[in-house]
C-alpha atoms as a PDB file:
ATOM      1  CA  UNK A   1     -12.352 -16.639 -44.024  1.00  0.00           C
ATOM      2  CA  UNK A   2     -13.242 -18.289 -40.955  1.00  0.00           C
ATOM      3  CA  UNK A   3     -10.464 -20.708 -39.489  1.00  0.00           C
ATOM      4  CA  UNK A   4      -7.095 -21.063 -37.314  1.00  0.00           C
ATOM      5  CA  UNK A   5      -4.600 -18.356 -37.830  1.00  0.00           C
ATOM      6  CA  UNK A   6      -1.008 -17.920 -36.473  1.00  0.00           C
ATOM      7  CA  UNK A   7      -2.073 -15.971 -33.693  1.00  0.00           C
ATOM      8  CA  UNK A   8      -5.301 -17.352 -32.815  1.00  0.00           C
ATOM      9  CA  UNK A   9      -8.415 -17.647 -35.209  1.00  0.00           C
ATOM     10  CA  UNK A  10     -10.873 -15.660 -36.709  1.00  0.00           C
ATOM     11  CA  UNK A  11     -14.420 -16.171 -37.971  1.00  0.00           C
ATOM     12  CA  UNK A  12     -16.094 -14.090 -40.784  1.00  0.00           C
ATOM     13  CA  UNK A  13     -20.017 -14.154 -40.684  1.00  0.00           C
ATOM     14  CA  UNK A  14     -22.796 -12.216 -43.234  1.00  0.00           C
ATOM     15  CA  UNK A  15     -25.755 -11.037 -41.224  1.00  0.00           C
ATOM     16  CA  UNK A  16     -29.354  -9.498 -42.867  1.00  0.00           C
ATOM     17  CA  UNK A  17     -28.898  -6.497 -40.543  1.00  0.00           C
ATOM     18  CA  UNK A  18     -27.629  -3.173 -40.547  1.00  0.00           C
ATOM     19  CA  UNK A  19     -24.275  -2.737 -39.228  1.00  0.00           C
ATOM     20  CA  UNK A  20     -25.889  -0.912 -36.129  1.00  0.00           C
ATOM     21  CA  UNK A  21     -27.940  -3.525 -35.337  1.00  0.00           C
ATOM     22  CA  UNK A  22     -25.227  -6.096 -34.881  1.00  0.00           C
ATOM     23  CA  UNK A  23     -22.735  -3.631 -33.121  1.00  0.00           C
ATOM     24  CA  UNK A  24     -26.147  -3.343 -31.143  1.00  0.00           C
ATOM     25  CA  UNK A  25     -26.552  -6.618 -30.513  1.00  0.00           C
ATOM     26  CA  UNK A  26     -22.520  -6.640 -29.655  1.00  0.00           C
ATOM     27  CA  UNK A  27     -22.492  -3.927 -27.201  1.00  0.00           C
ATOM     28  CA  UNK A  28     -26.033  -3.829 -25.307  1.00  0.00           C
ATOM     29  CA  UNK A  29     -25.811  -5.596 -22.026  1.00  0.00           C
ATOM     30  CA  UNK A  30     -29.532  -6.948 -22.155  1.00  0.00           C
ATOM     31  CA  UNK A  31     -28.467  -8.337 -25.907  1.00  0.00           C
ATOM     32  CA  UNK A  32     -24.955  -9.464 -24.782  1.00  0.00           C
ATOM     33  CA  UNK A  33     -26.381 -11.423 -21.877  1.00  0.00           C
ATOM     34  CA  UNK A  34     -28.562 -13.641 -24.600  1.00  0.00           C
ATOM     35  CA  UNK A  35     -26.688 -14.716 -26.848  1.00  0.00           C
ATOM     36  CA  UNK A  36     -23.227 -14.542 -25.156  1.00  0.00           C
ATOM     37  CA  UNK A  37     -23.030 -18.774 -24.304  1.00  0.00           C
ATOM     38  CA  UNK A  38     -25.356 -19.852 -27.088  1.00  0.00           C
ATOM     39  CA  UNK A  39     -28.779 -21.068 -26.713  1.00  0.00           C
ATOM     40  CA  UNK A  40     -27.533 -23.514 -23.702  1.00  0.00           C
ATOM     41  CA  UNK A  41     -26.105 -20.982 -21.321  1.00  0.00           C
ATOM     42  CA  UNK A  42     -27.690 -18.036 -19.093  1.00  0.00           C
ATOM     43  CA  UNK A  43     -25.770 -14.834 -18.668  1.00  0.00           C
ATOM     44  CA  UNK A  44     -28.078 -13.336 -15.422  1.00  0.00           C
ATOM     45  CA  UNK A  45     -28.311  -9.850 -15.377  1.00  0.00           C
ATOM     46  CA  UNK A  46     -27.400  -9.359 -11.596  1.00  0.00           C
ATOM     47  CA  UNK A  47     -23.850 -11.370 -12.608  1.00  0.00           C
ATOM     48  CA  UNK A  48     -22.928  -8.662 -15.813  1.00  0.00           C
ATOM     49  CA  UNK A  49     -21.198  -5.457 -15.670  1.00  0.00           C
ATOM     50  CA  UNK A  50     -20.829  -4.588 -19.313  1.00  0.00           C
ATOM     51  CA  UNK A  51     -20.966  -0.652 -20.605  1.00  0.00           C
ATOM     52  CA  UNK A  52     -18.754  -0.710 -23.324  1.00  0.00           C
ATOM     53  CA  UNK A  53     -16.434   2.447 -23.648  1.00  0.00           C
ATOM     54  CA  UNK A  54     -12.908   2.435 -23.635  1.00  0.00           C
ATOM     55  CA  UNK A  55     -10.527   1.793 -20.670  1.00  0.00           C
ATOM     56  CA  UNK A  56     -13.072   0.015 -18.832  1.00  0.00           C
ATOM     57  CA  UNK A  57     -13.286  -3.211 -17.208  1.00  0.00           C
ATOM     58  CA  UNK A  58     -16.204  -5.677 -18.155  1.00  0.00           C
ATOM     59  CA  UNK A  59     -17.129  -8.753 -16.092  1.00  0.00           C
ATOM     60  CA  UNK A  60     -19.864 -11.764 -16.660  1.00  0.00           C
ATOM     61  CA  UNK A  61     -21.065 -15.136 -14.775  1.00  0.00           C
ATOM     62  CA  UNK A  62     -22.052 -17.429 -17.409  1.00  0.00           C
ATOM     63  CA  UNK A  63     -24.052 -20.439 -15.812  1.00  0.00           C
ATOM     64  CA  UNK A  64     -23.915 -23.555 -18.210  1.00  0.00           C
ATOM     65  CA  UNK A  65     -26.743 -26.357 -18.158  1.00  0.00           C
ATOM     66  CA  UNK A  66     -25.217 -28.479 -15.562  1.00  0.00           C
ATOM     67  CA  UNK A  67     -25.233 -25.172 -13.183  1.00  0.00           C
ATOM     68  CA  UNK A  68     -21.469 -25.021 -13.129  1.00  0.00           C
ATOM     69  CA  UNK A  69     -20.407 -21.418 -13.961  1.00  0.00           C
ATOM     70  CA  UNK A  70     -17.546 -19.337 -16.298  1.00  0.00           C
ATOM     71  CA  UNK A  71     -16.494 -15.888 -14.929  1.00  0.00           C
ATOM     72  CA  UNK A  72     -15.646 -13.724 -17.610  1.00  0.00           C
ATOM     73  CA  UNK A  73     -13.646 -10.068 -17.582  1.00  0.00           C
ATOM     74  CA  UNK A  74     -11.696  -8.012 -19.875  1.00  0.00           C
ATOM     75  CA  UNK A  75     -11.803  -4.547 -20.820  1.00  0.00           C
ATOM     76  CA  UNK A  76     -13.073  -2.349 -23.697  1.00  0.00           C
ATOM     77  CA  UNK A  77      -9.817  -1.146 -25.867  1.00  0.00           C
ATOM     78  CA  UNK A  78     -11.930   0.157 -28.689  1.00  0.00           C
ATOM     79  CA  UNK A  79     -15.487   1.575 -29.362  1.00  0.00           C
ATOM     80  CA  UNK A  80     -16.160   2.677 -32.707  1.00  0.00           C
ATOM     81  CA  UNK A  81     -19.630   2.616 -33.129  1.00  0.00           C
ATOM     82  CA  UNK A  82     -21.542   0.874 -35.932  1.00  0.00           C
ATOM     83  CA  UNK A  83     -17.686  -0.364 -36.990  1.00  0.00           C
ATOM     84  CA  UNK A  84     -15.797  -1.518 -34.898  1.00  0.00           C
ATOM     85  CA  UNK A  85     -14.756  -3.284 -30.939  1.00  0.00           C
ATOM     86  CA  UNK A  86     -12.158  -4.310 -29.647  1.00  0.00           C
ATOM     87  CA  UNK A  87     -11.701  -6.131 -26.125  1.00  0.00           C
ATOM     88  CA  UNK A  88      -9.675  -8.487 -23.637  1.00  0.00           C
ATOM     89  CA  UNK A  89     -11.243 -11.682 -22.192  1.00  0.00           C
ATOM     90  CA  UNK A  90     -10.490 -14.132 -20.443  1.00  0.00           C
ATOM     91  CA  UNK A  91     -12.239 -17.187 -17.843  1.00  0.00           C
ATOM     92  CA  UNK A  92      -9.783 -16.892 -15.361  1.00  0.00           C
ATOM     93  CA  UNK A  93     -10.339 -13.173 -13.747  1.00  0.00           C
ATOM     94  CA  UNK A  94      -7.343 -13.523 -11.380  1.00  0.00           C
ATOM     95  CA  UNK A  95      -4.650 -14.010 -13.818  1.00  0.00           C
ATOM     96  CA  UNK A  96      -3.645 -11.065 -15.451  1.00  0.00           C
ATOM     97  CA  UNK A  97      -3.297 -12.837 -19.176  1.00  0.00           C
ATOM     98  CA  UNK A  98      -5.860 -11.312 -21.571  1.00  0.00           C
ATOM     99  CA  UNK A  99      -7.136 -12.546 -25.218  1.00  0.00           C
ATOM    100  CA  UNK A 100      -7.786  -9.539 -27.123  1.00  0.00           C
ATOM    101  CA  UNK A 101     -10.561  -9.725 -29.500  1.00  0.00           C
ATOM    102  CA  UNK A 102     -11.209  -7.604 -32.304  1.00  0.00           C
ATOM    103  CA  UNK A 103     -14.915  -7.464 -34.336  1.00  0.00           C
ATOM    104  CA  UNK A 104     -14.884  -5.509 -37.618  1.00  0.00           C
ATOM    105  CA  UNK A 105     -18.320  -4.291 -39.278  1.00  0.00           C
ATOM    106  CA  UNK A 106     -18.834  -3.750 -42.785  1.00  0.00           C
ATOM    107  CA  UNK A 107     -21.930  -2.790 -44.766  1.00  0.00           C
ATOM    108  CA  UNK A 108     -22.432  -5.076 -47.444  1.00  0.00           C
ATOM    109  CA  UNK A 109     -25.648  -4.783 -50.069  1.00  0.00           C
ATOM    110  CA  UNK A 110     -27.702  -7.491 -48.074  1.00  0.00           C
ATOM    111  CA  UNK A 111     -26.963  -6.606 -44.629  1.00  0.00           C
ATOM    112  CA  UNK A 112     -23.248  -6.575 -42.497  1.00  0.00           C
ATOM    113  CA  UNK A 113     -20.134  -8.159 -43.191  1.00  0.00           C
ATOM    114  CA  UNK A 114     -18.322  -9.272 -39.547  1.00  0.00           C
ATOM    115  CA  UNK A 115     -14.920 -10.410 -39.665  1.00  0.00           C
ATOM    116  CA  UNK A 116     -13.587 -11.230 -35.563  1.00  0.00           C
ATOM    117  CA  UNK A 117     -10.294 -12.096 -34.704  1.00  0.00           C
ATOM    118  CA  UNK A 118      -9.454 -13.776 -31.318  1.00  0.00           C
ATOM    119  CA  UNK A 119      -5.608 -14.077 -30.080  1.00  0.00           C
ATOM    120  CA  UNK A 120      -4.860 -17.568 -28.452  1.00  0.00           C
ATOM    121  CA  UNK A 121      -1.343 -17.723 -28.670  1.00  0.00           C
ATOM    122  CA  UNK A 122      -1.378 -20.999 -26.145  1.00  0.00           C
ATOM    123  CA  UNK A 123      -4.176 -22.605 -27.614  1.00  0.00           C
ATOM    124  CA  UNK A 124      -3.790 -25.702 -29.622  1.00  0.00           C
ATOM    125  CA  UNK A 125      -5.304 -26.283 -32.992  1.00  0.00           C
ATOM    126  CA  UNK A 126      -7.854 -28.053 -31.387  1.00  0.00           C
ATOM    127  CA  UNK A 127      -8.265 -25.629 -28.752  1.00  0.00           C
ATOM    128  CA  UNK A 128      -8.291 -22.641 -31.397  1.00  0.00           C
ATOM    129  CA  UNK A 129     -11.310 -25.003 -33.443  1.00  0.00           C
ATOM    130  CA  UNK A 130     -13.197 -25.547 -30.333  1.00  0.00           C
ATOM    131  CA  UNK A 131     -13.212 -21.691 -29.841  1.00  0.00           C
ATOM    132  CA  UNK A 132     -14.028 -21.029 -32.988  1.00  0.00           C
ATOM    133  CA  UNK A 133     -17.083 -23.790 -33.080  1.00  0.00           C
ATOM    134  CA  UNK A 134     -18.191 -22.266 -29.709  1.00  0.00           C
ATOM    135  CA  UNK A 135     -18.023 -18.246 -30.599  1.00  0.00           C
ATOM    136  CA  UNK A 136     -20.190 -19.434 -33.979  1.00  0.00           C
ATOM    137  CA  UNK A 137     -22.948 -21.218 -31.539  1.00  0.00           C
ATOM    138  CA  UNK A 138     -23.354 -17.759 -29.617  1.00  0.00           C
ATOM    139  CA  UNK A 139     -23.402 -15.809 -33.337  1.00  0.00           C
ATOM    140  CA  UNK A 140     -26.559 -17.838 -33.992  1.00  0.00           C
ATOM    141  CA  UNK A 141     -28.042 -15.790 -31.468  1.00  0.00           C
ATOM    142  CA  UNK A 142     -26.628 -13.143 -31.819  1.00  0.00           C
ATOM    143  CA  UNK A 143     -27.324 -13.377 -35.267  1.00  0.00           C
ATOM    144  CA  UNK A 144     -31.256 -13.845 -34.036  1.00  0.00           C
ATOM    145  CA  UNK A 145     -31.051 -10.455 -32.024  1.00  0.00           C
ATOM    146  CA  UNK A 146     -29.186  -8.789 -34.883  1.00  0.00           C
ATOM    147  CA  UNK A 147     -31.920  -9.452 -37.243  1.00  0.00           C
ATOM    148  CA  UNK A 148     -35.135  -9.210 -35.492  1.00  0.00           C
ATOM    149  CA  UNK A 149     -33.746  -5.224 -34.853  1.00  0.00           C
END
């Protein structure tokens, strides 16, 4: 089920890929830095420091349409490959608060089955539907990359 939750929200999407192909199109930085920000936003290589494994940090610059930018960071908690990630984020790198994020794969007859959670304990229910309306912009990519694999 896609929608708000107590602690934050989570979005369930079907994809006409393997599950390796979207944890591919999850955890490659070159793949990442596409669809991460939707169609509208650039992710430039030379501003992304993503490796997922566990215990370490992960950074992005994403620079919207208008040129204004987002720093990202977090840090890789889990890396189960083909299954599973887990990992902090958030857009303000000098604040220690983190959002941890958590992406389940399935293999379902037709493809993958993702279910993603997303804490946001301080968000409103407008700021936890905004979230969730942004995150499914960037699967359309992702779900692009996913399926051209």
């Amino acid at each position: 089920m896609t929608g708000i939750t107590p602690e934050g929200f989570e979005i369930d999407r079907d994809f006409a890929a393997p599950p390796a192909a979207v944890f591919a199109a999850w955890t490659t930085a070159e793949h990442f830095a596409r669809w991460f920000g939707g169609k509208d936003a650039q992710v430039p290589a030379d501003r992304l420091d993503y490796e997922p494994a566990v215990g370490r940090a992960w950074s992005a610059t994403m620079v919207l349409p208008t040129n204004a930018t987002i720093n990202w960071a977090g840090e890789f908690l889990e890396v189960v490959p083909g299954q599973r990630l887990v990992f902090t984020l958030t857009d303000q790198p000098a604040k220690p608060a983190r959002l941890t994020v958590t992406v389940e794969l399935t293999p379902t007859d037709s493809g993958t089955h993702m279910h993603m959670t997303q804490e946001a304990p301080e968000f409103t229910d407008e700021q936890r539907q905004g979230a969730i309306d942004g995150w499914q912009a960037f699967f359309d990519v992702l779900q692009e990359i996913a399926e051209a694999a």
